[in-house]
N, C-alpha and C. Protein backbone atom coordinates (compact mmCIF):
# COMPACT_ATOMS: atom_id res chain seq x y z
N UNK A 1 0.84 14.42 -8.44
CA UNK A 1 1.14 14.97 -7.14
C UNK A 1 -0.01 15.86 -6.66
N UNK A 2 -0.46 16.46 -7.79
CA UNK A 2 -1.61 17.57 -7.70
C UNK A 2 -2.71 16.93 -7.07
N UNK A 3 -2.89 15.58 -7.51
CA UNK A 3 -4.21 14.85 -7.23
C UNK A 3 -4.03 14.33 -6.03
N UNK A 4 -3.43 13.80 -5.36
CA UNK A 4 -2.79 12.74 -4.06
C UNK A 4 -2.99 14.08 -3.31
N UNK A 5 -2.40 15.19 -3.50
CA UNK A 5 -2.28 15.76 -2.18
C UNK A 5 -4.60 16.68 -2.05
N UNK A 6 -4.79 16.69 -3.05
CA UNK A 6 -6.16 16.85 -3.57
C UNK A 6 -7.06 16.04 -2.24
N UNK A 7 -6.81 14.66 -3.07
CA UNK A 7 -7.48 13.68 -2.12
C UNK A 7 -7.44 13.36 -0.85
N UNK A 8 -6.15 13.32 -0.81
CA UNK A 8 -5.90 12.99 1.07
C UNK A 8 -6.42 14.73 2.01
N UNK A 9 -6.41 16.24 1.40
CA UNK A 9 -6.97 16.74 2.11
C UNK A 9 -8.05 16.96 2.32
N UNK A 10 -8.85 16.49 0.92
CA UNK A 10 -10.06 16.07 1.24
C UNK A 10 -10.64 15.28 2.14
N UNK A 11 -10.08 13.87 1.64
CA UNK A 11 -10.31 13.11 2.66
C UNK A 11 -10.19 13.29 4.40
N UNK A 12 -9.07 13.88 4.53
CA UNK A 12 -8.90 14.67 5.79
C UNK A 12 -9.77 15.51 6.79
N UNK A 13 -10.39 16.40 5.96
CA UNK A 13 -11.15 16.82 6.32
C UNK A 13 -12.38 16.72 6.12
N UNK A 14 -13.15 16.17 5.50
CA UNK A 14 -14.20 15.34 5.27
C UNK A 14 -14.94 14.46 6.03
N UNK A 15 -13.59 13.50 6.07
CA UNK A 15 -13.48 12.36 7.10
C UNK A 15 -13.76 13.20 8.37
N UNK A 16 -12.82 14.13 8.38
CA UNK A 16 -13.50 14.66 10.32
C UNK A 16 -15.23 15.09 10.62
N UNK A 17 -15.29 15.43 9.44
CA UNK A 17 -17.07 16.32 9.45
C UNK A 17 -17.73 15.34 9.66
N UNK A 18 -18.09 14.32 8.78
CA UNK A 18 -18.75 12.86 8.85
C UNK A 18 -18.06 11.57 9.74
N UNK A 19 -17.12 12.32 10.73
CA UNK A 19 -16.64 11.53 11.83
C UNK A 19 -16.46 9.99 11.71
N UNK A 20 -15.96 10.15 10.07
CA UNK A 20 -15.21 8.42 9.61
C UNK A 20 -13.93 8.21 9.90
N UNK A 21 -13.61 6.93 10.51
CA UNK A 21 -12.13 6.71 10.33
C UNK A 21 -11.36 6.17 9.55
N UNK A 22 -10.42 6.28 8.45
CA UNK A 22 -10.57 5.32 7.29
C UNK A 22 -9.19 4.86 7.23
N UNK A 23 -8.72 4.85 8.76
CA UNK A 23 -7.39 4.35 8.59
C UNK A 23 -7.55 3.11 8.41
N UNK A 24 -6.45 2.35 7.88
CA UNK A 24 -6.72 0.70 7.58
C UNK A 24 -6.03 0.01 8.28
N UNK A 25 -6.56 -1.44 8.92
CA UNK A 25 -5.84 -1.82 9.80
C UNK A 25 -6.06 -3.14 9.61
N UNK A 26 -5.02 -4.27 10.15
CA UNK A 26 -4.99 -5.62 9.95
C UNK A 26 -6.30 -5.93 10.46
N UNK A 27 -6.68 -7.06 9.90
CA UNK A 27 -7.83 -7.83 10.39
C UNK A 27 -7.84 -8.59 11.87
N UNK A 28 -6.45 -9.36 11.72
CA UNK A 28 -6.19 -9.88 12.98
C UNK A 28 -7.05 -11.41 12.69
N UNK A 29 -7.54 -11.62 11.39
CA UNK A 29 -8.14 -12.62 11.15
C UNK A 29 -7.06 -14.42 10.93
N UNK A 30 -7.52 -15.39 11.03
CA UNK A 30 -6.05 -16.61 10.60
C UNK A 30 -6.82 -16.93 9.25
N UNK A 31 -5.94 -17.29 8.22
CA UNK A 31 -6.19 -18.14 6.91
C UNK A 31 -6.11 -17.09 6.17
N UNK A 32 -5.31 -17.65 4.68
CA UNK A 32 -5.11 -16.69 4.04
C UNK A 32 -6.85 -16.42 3.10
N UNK A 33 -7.51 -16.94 3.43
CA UNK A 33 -8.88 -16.67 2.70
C UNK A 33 -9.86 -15.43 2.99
N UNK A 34 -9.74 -15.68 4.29
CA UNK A 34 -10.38 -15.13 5.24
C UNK A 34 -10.18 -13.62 5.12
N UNK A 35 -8.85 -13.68 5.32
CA UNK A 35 -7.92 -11.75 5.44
C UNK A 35 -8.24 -11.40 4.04
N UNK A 36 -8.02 -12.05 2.89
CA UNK A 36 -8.29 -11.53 1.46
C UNK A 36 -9.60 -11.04 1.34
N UNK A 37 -10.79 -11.93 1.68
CA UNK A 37 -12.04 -11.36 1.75
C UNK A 37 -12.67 -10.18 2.84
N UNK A 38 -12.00 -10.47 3.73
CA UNK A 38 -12.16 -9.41 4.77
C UNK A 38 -11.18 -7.74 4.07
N UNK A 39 -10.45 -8.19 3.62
CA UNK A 39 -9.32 -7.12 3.10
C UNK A 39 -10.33 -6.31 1.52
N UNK A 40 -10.80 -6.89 1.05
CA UNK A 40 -11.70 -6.66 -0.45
C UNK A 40 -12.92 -6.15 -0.09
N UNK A 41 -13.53 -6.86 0.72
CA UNK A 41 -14.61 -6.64 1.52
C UNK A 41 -14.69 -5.06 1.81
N UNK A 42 -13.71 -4.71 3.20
CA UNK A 42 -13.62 -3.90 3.77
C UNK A 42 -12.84 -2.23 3.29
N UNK A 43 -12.05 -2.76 1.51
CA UNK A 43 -11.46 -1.69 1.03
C UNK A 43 -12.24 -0.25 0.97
N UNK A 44 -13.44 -0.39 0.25
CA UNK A 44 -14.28 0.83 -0.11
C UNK A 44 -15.09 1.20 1.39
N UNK A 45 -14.84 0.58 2.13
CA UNK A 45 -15.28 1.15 3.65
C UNK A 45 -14.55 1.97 4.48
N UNK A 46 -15.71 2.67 5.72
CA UNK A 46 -14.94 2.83 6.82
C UNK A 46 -15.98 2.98 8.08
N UNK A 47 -14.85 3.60 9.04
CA UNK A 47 -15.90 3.15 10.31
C UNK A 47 -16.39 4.16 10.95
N UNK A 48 -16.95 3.80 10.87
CA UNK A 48 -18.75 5.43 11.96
C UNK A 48 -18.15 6.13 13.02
N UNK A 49 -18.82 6.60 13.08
CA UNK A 49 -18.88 7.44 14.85
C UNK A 49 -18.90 6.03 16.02
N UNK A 50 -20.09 5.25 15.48
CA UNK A 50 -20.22 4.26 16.22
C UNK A 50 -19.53 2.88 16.14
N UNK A 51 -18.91 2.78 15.11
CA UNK A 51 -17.63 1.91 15.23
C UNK A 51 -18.45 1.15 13.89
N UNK A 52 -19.21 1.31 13.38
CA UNK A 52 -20.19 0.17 12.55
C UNK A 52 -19.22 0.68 10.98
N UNK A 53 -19.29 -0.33 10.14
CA UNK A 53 -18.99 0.13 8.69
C UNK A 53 -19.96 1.11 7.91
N UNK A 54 -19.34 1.63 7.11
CA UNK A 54 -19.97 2.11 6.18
C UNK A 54 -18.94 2.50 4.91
N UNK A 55 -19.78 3.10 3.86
CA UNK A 55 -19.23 3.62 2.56
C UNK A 55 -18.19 4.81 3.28
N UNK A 56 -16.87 4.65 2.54
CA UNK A 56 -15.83 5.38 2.99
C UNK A 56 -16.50 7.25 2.21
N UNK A 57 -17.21 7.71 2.60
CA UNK A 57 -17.86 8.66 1.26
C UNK A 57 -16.88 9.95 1.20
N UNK A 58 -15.72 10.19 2.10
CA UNK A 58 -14.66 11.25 2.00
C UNK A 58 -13.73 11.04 1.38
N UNK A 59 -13.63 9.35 1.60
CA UNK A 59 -12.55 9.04 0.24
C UNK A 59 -12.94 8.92 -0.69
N UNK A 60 -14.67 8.66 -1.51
CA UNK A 60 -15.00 8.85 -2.74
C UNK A 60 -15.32 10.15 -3.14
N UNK A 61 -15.23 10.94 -2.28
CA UNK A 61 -15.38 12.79 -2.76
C UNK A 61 -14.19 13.39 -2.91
N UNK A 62 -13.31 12.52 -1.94
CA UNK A 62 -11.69 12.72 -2.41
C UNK A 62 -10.85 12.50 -3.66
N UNK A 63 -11.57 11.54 -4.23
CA UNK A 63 -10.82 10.97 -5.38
C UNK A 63 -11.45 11.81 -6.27
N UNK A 64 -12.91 12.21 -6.22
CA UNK A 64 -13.53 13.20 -7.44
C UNK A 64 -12.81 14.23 -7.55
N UNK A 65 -12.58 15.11 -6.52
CA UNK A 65 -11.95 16.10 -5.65
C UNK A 65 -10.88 16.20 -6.70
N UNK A 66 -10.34 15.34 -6.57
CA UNK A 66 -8.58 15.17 -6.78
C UNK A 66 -8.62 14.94 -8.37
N UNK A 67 -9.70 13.96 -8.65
CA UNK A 67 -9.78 14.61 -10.73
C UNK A 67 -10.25 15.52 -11.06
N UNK A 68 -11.08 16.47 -10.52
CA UNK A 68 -11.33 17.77 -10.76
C UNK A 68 -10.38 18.35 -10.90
N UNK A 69 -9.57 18.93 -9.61
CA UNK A 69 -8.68 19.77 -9.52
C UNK A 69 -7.42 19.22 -10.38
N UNK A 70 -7.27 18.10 -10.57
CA UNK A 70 -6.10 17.55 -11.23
C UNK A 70 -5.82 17.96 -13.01
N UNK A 71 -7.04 17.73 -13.29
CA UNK A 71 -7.67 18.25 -14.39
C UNK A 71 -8.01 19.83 -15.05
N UNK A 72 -8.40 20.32 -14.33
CA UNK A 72 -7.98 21.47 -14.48
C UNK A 72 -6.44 22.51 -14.08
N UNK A 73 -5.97 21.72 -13.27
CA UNK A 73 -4.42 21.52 -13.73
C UNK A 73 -3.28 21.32 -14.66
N UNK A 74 -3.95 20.54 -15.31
CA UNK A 74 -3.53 20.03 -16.51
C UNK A 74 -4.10 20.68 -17.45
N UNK A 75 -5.29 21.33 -17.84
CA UNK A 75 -5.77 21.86 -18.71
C UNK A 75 -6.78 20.73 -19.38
N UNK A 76 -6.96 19.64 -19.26
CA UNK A 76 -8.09 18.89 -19.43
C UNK A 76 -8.93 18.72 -19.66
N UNK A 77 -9.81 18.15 -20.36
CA UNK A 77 -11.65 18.31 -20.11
C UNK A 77 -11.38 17.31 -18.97
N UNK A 78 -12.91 18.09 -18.39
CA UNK A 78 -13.79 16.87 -17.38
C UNK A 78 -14.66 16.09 -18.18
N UNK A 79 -14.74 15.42 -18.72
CA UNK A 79 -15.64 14.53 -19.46
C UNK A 79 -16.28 13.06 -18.62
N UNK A 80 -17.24 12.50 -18.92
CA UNK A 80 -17.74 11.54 -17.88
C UNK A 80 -16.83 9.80 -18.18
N UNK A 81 -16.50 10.08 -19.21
CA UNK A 81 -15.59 8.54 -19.69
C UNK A 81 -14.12 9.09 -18.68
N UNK A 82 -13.54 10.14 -18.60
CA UNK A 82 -12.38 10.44 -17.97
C UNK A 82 -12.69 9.95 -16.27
N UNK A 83 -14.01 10.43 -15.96
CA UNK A 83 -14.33 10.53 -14.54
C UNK A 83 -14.20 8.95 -14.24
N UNK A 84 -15.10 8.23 -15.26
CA UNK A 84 -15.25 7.00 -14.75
C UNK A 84 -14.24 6.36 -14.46
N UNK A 85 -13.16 6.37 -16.06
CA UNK A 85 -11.76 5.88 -15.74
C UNK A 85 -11.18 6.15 -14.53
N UNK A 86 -10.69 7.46 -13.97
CA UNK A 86 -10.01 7.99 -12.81
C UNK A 86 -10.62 7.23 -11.77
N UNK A 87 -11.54 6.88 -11.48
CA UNK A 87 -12.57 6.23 -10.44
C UNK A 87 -12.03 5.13 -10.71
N UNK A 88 -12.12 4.15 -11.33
CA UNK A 88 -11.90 3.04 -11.68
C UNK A 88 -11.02 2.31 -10.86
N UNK A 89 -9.61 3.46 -11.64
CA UNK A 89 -8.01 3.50 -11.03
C UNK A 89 -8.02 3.39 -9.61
N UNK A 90 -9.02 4.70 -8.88
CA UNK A 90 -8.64 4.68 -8.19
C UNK A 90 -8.95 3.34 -7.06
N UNK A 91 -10.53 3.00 -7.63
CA UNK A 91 -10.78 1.61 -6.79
C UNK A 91 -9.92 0.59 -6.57
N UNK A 92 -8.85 0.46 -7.46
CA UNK A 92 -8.07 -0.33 -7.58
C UNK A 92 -7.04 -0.28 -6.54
N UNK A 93 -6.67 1.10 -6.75
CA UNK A 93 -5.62 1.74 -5.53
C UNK A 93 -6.45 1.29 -3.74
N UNK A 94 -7.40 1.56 -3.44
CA UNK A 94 -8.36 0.70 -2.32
C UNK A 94 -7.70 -0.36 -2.02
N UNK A 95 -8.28 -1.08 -3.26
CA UNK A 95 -8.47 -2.55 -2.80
C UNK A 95 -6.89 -3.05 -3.03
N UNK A 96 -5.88 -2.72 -3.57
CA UNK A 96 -4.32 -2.77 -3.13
C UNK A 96 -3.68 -2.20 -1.81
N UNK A 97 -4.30 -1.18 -1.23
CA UNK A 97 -4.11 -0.53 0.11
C UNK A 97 -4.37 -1.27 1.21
N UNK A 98 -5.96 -1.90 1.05
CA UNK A 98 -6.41 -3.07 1.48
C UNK A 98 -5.86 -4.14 1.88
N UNK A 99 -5.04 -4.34 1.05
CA UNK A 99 -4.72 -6.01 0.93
C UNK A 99 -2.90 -5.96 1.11
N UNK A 100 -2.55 -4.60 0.99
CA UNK A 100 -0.89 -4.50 1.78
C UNK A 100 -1.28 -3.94 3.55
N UNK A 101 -2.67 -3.71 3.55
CA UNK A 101 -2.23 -3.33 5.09
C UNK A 101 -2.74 -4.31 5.45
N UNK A 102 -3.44 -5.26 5.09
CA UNK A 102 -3.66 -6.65 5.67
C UNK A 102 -2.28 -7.81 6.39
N UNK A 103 -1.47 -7.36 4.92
CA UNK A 103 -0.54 -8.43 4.84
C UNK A 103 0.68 -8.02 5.01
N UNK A 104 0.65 -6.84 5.05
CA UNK A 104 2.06 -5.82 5.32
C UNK A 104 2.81 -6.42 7.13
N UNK A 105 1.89 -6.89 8.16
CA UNK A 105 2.97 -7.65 9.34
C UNK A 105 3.52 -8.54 8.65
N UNK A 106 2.55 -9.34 7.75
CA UNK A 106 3.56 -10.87 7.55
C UNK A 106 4.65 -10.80 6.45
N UNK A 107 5.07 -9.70 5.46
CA UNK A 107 5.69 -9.14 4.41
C UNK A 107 6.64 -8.87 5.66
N UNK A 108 6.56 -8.15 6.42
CA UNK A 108 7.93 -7.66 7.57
C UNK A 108 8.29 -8.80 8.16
N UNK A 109 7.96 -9.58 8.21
CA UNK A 109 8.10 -10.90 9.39
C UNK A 109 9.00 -11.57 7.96
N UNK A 110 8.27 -11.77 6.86
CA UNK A 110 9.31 -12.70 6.13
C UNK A 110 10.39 -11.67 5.71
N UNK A 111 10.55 -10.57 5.57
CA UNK A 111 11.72 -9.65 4.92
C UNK A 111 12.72 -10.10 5.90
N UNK A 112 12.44 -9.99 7.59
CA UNK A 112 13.30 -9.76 8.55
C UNK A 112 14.13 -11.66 8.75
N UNK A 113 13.04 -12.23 8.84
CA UNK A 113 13.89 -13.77 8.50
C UNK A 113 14.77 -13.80 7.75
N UNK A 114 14.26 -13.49 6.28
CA UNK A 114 14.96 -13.75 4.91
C UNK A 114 16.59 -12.96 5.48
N UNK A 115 16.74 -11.69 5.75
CA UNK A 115 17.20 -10.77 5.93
C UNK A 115 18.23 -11.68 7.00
N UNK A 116 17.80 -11.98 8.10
CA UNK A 116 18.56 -12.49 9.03
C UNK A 116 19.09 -14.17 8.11
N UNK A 117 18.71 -14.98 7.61
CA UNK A 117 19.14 -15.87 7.01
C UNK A 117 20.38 -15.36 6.26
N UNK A 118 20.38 -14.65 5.29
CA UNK A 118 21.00 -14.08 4.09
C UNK A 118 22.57 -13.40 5.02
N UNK A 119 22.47 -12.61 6.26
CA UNK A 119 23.42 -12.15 7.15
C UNK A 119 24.36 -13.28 7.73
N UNK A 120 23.25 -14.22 8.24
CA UNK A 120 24.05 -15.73 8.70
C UNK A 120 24.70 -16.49 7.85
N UNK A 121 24.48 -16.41 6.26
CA UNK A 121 25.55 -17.46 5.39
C UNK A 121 26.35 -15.83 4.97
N UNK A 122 26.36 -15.07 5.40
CA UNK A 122 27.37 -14.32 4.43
C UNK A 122 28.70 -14.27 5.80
N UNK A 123 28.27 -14.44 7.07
CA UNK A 123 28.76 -14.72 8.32
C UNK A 123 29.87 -16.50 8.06
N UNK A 124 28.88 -17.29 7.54
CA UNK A 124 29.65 -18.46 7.65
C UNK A 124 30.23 -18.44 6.19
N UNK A 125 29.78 -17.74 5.59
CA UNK A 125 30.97 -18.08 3.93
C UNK A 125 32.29 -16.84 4.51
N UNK A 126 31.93 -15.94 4.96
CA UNK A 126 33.17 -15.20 5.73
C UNK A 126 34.48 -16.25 6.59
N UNK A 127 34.03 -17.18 7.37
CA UNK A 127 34.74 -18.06 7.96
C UNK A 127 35.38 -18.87 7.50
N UNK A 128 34.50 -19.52 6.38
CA UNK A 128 35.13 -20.37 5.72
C UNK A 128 36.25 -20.14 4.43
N UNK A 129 36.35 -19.07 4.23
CA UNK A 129 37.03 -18.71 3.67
C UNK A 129 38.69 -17.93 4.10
N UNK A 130 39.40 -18.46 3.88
CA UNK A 130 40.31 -18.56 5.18
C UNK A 130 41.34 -17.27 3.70
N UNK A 131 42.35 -16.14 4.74
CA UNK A 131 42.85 -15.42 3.84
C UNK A 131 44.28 -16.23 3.73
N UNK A 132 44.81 -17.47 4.34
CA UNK A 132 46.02 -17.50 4.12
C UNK A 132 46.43 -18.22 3.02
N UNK A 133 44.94 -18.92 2.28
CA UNK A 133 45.68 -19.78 0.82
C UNK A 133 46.03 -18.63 0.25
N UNK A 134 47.39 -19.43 -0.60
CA UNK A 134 47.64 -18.87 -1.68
C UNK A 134 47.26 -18.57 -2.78
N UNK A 135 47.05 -17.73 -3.65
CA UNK A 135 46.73 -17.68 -4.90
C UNK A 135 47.46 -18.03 -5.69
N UNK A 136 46.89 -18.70 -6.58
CA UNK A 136 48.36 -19.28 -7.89
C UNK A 136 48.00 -18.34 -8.79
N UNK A 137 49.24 -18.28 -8.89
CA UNK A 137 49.63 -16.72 -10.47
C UNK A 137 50.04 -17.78 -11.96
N UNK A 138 49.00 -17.39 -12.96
CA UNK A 138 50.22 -18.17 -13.89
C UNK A 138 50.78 -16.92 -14.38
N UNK A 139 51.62 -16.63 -15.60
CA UNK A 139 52.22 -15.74 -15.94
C UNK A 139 52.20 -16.31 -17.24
N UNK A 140 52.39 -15.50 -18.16
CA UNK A 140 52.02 -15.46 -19.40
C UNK A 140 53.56 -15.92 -20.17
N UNK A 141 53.68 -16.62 -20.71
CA UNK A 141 55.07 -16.86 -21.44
C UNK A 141 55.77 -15.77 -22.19
């Protein structure tokens, strides 16, 4: 918790000084090839003053940020095998952020189908199921 909230105010404010924007946003690209590489591509980035890409560098001072302080939180060493690991992780976390805000419209689009399908047979197994049969009782001898 220590670290997340670490990073994102870093990033926060960081991001404003070096006037990056690092919100993530669909590609708007067609084919699922295309958005994946554009989505991987574009994780460890962000965008300028002038709209151009670059190295996201508030979110990589953020994540240091956030094992520092996390770490000495914990009582920890800072050691350079710890740093690398934490880094590692966190690239990972990117390029998963990446690739759900890519795909996160079409994840809502199939939830809300599925969702509306699943409402419509629980609608027609409701109908068809009529309350006036009887139930047969046996009874035990």
């Amino acid at each position: 918790m220590v670290g997340r909230i670490t990073s994102t105010t870093i990033e926060l404010g960081l991001g404003g000084l070096l006037k990056e924007d690092i919100r993530r946003r669909p590609s708007g690209l067609t084919g699922l090839h295309r958005r994946v590489v554009f989505a991987l591509v574009h994780a460890p980035l962000a965008r300028g003053p002038n709209g151009e890409w670059r190295p996201a560098y508030s979110r990589f001072v953020g994540t240091a940020g956030a094992f520092v302080v996390s770490s000495e939180w914990a009582g920890r060493p800072i050691t350079t095998n710890r740093m690398a690991q934490s880094f590692g992780w966190s690239l990972t976390d990117y390029f998963q952020d990446a690739l759900f805000t890519e795909f996160e419209p079409d994840m809502k689009r199939f939830g809300a189908r599925l969702l509306k399908k699943c409402r419509w047979n629980q609608t027609r197994m409701s109908r068809t199921t009529s309350p006036d049969i009887p139930v047969s009782r046996t009874s035990k001898p």
